[in-house]
Protein backbone atom coordinates (compact mmCIF):
# COMPACT_ATOMS: atom_id res chain seq x y z
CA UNK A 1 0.00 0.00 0.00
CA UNK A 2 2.03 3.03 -1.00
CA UNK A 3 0.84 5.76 1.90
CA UNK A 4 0.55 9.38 1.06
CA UNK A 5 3.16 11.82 1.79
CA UNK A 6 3.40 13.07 5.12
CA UNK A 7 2.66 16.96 5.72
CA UNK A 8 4.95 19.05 7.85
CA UNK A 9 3.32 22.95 9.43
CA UNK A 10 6.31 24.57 10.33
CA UNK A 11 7.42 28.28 10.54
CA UNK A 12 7.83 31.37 13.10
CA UNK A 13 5.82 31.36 16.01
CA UNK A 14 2.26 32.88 16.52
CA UNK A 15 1.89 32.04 12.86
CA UNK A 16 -1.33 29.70 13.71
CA UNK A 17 0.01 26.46 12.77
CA UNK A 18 -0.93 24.89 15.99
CA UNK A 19 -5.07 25.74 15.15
CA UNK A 20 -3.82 24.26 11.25
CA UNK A 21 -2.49 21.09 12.98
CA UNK A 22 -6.21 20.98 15.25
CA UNK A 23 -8.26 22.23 12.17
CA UNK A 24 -6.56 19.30 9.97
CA UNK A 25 -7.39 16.63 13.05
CA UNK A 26 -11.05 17.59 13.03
CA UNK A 27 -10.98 17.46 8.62
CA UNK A 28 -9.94 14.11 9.10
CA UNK A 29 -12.02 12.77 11.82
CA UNK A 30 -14.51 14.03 9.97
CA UNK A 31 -13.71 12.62 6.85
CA UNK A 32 -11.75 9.48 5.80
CA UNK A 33 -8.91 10.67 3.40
CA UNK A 34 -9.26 7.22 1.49
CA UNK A 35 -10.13 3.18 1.96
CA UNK A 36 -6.46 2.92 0.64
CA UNK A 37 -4.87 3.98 3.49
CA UNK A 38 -5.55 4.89 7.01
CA UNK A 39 -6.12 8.66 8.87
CA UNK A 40 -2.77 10.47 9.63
CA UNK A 41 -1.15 9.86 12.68
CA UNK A 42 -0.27 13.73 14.46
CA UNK A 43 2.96 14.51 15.84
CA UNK A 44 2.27 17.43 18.68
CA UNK A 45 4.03 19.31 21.54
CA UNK A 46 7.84 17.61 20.75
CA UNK A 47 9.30 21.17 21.55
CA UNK A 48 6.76 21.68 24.63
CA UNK A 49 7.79 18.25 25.96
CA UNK A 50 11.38 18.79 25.72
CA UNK A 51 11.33 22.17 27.52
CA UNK A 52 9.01 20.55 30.07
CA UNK A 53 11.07 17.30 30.66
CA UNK A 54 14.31 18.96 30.60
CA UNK A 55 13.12 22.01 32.57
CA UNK A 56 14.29 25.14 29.77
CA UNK A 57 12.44 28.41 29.57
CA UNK A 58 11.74 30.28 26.45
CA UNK A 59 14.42 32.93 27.80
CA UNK A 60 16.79 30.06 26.97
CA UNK A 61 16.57 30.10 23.14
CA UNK A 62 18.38 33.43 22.89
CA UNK A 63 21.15 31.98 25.33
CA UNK A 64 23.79 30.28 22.87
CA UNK A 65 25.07 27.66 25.21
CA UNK A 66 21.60 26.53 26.49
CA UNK A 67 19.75 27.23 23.44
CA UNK A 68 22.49 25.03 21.49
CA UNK A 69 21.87 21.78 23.99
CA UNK A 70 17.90 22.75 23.17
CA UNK A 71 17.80 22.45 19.68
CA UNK A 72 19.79 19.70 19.83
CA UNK A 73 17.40 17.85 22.40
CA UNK A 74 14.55 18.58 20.06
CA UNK A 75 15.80 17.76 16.68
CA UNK A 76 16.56 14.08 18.89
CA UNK A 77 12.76 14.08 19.84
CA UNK A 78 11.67 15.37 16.41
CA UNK A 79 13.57 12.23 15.10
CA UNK A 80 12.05 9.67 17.40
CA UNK A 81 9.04 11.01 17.20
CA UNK A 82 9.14 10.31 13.17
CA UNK A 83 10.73 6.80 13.76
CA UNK A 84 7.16 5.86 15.59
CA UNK A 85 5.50 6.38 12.80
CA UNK A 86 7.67 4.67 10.23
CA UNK A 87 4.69 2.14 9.16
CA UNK A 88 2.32 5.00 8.71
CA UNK A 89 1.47 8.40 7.12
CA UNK A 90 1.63 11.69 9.42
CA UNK A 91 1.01 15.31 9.93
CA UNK A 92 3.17 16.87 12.10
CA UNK A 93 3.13 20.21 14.20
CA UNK A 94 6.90 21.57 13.32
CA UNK A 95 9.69 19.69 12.41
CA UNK A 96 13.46 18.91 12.30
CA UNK A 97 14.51 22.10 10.63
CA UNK A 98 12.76 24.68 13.08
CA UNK A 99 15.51 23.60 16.14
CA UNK A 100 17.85 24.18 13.47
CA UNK A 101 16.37 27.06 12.42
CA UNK A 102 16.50 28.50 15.94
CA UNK A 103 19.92 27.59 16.02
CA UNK A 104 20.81 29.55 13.21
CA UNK A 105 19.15 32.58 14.75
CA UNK A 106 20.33 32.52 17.88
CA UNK A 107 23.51 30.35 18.01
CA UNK A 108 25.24 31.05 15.00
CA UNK A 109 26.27 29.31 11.83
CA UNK A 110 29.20 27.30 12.95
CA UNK A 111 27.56 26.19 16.34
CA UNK A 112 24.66 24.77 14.19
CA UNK A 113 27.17 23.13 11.77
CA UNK A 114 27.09 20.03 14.81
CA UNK A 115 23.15 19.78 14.26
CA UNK A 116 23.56 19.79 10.56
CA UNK A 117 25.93 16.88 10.71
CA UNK A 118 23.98 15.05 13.24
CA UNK A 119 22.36 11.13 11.54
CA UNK A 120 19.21 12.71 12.81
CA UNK A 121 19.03 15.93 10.56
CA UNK A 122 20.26 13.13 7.63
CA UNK A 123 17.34 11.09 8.31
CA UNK A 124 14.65 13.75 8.65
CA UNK A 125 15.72 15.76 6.11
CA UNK A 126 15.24 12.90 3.53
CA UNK A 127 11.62 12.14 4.91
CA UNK A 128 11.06 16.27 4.70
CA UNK A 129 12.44 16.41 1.12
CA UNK A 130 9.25 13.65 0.27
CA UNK A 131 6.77 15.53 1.81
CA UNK A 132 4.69 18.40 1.70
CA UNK A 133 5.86 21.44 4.16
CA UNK A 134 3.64 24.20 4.78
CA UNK A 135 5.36 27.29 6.32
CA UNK A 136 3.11 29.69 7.92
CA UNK A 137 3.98 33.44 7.23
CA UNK A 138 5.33 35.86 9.45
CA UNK A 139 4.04 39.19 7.99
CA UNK A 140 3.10 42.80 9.35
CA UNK A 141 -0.53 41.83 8.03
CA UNK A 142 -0.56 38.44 10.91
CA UNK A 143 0.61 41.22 13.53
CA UNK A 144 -2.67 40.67 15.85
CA UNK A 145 -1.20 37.02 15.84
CA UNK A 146 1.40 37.84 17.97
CA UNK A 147 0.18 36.73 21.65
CA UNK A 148 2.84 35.78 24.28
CA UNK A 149 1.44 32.45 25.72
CA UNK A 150 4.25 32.21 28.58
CA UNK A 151 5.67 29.22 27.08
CA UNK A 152 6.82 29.84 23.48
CA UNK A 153 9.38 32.91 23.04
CA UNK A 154 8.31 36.23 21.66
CA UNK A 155 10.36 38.24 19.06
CA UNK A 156 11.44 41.38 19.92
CA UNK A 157 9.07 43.45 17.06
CA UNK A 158 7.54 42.58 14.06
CA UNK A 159 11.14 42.94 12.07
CA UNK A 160 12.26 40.79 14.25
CA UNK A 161 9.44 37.95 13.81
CA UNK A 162 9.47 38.17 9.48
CA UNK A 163 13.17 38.50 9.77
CA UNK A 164 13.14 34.47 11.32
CA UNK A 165 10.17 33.67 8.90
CA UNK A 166 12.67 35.06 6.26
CA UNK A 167 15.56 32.97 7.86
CA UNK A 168 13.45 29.76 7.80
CA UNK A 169 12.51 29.84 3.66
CA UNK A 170 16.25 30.74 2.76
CA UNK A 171 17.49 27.63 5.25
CA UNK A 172 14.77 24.98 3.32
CA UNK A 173 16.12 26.69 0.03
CA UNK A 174 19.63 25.84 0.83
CA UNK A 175 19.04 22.46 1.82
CA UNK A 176 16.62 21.98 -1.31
CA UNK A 177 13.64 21.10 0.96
CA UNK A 178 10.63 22.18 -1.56
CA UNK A 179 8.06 24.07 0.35
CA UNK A 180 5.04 26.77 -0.28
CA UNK A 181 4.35 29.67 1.61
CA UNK A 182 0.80 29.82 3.68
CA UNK A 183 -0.26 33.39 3.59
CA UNK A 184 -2.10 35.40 6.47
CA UNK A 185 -4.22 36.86 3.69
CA UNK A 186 -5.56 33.17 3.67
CA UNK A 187 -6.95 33.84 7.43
CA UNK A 188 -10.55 31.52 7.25
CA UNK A 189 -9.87 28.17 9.07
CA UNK A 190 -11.63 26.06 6.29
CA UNK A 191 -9.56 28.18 3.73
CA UNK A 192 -6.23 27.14 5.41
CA UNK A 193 -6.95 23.47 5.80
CA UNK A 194 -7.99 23.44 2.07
CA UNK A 195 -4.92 25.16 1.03
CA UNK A 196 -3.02 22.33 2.93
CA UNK A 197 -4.90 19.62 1.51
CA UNK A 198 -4.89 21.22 -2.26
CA UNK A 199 -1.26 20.80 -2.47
CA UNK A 200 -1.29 17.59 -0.55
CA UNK A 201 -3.39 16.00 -2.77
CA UNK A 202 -1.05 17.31 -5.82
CA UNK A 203 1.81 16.53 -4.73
CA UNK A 204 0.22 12.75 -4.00
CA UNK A 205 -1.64 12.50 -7.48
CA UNK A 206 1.86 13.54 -8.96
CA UNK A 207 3.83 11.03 -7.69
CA UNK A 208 6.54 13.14 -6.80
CA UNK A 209 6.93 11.40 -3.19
């Protein structure tokens, strides 16, 4: 049975992909993507867990050292995570290249070279390359997105927050990870979960997985 392709929502924070990822569940409770293959499994909360389990703040992002052994921890969970699901199809909230992402931003280039050489980032970065990733936009028009939750980390101003969203594309581009660009101006829930599942089912009707 050859599964569909498995569907990453990754991107700056406060960019709603969270209330994608719940908006997608509820599609496909709701209805049964096909009788060839079974519902998507969801992968949730890997960052949330880490910080939790390892006890790190949001304040320790921006602090190299710390943020370093964080990014690290999470691309590790990212990759397990995945593993679980090797027998099945998935959509999953975030993915390996947002802890290296982070890393980037607030470690620096040569710190993140040790994540980039890591088995892990090898083995996701394969699976990401045959599947769909939708990166939610970081734009001045999302602005009244931007709510501090007390668990993620905020940017410092809006430059700040389209500046990462910025950082994120150009990484995916390096690394030849194919990806498409989930607009604010797309701001209905149903409109968003049909803009996921458009090129979804493209890119599955294509056989380019």
């Amino acid at each position: 049975m050859s599964l569909p392709p498995n569907i990453y929502i990754v991107g700056a924070q406060c960019t709603g992909k969270t209330t994608l990822i719940n908006n997608l569940r509820q599609h496909f409770q709701s209805n049964s993507p096909s009788q060839q293959f079974p519902p998507p499994t969801f992968i949730t909360e890997v960052a949330r867990s880490v910080l939790k389990t390892h006890s790190f703040t949001a304040s320790d992002v921006i602090i190299p050292s710390r943020s370093l052994q964080l990014q690290h921890l999470i691309l590790l969970a990212q990759a397990s995570a995945e593993r679980e699901c090797s027998t099945q199809w998935f959509i999953s909230d975030r993915s390996g290249a947002d802890p290296i992402a982070y890393a980037l931003r607030y470690v620096g280039a040569e710190e993140t070279n040790k994540l980039l050489d890591s088995d892990e980032w090898t083995e996701i970065k394969d699976r990401m390359k045959k599947g769909v990733l939708i990166v939610c936009e970081a734009s001045e028009e999302a602005a009244s997105w931007l709510h501090n939750d007390g668990v993620r980390l905020m940017p410092k101003d809006i430059s700040d927050w389209v500046a990462f969203h910025t950082l994120f594309c150009d990484f995916l581009d390096k690394h030849g990870i194919e990806h498409v660009v989930l607009p604010p101006s797309i701001g209905e829930h149903e409109a968003r979960v049909e803009f996921v599942l458009r090129y979804w089912k493209s890119k599955f009707q294509s056989g380019s997985t």
